[in-house]
C-alpha atoms as a PDB file:
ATOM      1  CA  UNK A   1      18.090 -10.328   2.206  1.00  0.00           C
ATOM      2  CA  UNK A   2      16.895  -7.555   0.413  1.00  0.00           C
ATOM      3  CA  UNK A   3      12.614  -7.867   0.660  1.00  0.00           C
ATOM      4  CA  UNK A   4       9.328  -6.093   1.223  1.00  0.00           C
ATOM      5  CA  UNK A   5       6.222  -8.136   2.909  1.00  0.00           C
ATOM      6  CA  UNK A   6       3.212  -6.852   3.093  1.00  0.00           C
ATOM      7  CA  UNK A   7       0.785  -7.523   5.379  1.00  0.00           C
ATOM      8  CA  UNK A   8      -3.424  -6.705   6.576  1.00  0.00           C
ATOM      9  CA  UNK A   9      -5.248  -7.428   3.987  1.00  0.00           C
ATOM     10  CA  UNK A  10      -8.447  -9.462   4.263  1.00  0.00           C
ATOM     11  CA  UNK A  11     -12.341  -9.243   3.570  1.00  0.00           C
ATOM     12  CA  UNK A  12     -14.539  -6.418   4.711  1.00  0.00           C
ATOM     13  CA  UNK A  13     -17.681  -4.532   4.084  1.00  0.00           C
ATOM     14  CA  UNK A  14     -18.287  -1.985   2.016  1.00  0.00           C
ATOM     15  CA  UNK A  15     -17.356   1.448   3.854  1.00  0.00           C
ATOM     16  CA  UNK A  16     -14.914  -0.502   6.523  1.00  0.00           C
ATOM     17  CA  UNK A  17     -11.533   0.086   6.579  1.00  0.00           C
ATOM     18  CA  UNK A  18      -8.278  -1.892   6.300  1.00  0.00           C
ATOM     19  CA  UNK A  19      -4.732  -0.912   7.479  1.00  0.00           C
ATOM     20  CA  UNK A  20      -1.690  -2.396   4.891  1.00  0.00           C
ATOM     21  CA  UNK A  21       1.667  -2.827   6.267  1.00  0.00           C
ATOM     22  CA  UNK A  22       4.907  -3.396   4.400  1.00  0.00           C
ATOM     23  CA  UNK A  23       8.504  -4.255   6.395  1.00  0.00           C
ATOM     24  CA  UNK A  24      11.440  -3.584   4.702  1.00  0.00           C
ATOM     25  CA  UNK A  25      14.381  -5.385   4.676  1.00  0.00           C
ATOM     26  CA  UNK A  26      18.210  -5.792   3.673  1.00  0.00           C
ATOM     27  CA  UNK A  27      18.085  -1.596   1.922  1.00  0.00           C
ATOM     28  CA  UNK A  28      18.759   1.955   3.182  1.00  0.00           C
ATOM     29  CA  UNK A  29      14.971   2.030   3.408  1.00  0.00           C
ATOM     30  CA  UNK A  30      15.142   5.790   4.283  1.00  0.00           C
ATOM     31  CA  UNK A  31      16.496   6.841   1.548  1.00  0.00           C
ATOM     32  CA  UNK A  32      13.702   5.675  -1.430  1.00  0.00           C
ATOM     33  CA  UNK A  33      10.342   7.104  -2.087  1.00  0.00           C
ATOM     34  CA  UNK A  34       7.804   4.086  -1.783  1.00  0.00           C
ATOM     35  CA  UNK A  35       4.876   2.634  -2.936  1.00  0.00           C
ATOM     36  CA  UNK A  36       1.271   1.532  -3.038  1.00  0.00           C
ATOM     37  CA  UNK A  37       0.603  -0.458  -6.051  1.00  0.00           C
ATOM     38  CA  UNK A  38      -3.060  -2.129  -6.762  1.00  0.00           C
ATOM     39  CA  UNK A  39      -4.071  -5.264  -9.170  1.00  0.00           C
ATOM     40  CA  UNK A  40      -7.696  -6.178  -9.801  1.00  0.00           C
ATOM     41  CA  UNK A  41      -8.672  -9.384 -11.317  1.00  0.00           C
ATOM     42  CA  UNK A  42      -8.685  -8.755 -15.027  1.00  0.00           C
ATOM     43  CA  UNK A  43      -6.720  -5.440 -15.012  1.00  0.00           C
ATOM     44  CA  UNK A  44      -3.411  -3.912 -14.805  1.00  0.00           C
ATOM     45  CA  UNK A  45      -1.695  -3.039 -11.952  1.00  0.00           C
ATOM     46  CA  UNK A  46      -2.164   0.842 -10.939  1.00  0.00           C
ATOM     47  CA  UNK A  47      -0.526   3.020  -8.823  1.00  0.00           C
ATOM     48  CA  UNK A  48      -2.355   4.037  -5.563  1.00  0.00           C
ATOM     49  CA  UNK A  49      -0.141   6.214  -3.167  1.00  0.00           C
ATOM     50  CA  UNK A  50       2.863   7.060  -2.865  1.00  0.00           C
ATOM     51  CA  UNK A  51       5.910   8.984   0.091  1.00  0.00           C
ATOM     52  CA  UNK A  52       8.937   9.935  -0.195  1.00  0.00           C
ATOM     53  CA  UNK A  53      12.173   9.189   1.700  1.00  0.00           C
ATOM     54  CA  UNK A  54      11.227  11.804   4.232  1.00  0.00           C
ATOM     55  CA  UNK A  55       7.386  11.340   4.241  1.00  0.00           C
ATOM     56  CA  UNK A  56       6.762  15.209   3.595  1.00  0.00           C
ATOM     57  CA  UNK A  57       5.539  14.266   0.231  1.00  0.00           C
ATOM     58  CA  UNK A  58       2.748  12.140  -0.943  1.00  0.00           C
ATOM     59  CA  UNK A  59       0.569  11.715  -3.981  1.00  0.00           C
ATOM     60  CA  UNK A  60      -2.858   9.347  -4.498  1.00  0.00           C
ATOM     61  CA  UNK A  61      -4.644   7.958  -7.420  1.00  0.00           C
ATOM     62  CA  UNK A  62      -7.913  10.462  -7.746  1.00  0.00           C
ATOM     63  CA  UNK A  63      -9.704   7.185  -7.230  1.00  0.00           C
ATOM     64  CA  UNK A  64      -8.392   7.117  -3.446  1.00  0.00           C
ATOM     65  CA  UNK A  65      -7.800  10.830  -2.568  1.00  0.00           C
ATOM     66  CA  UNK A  66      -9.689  11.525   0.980  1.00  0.00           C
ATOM     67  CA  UNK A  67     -10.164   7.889   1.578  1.00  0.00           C
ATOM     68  CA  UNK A  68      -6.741   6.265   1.845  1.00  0.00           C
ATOM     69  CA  UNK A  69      -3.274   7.208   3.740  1.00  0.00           C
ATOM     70  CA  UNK A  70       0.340   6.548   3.037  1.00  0.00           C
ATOM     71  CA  UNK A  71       2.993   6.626   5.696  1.00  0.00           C
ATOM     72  CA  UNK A  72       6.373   5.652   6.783  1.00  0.00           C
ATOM     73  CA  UNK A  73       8.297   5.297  10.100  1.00  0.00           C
ATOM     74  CA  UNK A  74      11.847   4.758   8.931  1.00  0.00           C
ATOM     75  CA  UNK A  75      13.071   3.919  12.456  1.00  0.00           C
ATOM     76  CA  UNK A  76      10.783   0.943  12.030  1.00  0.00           C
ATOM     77  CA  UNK A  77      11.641   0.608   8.066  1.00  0.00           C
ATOM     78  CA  UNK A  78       7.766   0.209   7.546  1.00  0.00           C
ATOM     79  CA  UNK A  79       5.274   1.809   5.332  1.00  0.00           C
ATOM     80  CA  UNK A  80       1.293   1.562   5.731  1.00  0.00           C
ATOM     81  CA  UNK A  81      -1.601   2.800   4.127  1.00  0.00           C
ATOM     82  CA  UNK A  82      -5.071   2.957   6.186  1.00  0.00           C
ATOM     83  CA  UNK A  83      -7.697   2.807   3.705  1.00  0.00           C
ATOM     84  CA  UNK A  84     -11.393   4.073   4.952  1.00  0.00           C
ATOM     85  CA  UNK A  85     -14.207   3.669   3.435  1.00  0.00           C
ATOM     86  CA  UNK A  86     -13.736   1.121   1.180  1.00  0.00           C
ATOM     87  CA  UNK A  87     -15.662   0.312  -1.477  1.00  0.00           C
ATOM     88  CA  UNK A  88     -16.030  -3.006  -3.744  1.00  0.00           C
ATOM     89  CA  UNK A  89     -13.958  -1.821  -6.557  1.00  0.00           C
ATOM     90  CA  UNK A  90     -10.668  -1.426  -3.971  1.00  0.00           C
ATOM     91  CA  UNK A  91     -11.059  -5.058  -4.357  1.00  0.00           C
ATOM     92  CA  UNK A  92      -7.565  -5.752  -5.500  1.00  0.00           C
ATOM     93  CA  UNK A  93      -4.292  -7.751  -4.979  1.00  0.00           C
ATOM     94  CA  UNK A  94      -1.764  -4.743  -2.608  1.00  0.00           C
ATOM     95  CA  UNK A  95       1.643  -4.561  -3.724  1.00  0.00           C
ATOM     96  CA  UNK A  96       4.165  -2.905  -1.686  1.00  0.00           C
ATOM     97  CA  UNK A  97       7.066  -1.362  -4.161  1.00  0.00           C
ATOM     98  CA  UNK A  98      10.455   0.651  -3.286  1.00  0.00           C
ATOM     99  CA  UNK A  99      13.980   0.385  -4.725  1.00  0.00           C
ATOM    100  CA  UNK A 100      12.905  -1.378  -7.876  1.00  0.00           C
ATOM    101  CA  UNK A 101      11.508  -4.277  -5.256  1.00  0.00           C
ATOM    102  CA  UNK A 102       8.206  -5.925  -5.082  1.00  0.00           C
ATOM    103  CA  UNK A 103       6.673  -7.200  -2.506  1.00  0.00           C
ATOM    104  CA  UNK A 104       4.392 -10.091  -2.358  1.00  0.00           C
ATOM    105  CA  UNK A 105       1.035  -8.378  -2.395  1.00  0.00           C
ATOM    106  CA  UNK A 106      -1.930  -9.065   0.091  1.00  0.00           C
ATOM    107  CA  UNK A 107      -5.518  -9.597  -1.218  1.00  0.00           C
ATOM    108  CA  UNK A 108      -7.976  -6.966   0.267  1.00  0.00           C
ATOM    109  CA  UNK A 109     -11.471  -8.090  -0.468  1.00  0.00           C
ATOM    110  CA  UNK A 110     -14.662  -5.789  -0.276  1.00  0.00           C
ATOM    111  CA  UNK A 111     -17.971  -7.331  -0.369  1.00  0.00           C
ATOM    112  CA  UNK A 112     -21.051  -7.741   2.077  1.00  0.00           C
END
């Protein structure tokens, strides 16, 4: 079955941090650049990070840059992204996104 899950979202503080996983399943995982995707309440869903099939390239939404990390192990067919220092308006449905698949999302709430 072809399928992304995400998984590690949750609640925490302003200026904690949150890892995100996403499995992969059922594709040449390897071989597609993949995705971070973001949706607030009220808003459309942005783009936050992306890595391609390698992992030698990446790119971040200027809202993110120095504060969150994309990565892949494609042994494991998994892609993360450690966000630091979060901050209440990274409150947001996580979507992982790869071979024109969606995953689920995970809600990652920041609020004292």
């Amino acid at each position: 079955q072809v399928q992304l899950v995400e998984s590690g979202g949750g609640l925490v503080q302003p200026g904690g941090s949150l890892r995100l996983s996403c499995a992969a399943s059922g594709f040449t995982f390897s071989a597609y650049t993949m995705y971070w995707y973001r949706q607030a309440v009220g808003k459309e869903r942005e783009l936050v990070a992306s890595i391609r099939s390698t992992g030698g390239g990446t790119n971040y939404a200027d809202s993110v840059k120095g504060r969150f990390t994309i990565s892949r192990d494609n042994a494991k067919r998994m892609v993360d992204l450690q966000m630091n220092s979060l901050r209440p308006e990274d409150t947001a449905v996580y979507y992982c996104y790869g071979r024109a698949i969606w995953g689920q999302g995970t809600q990652v709430t920041v609020s004292s």
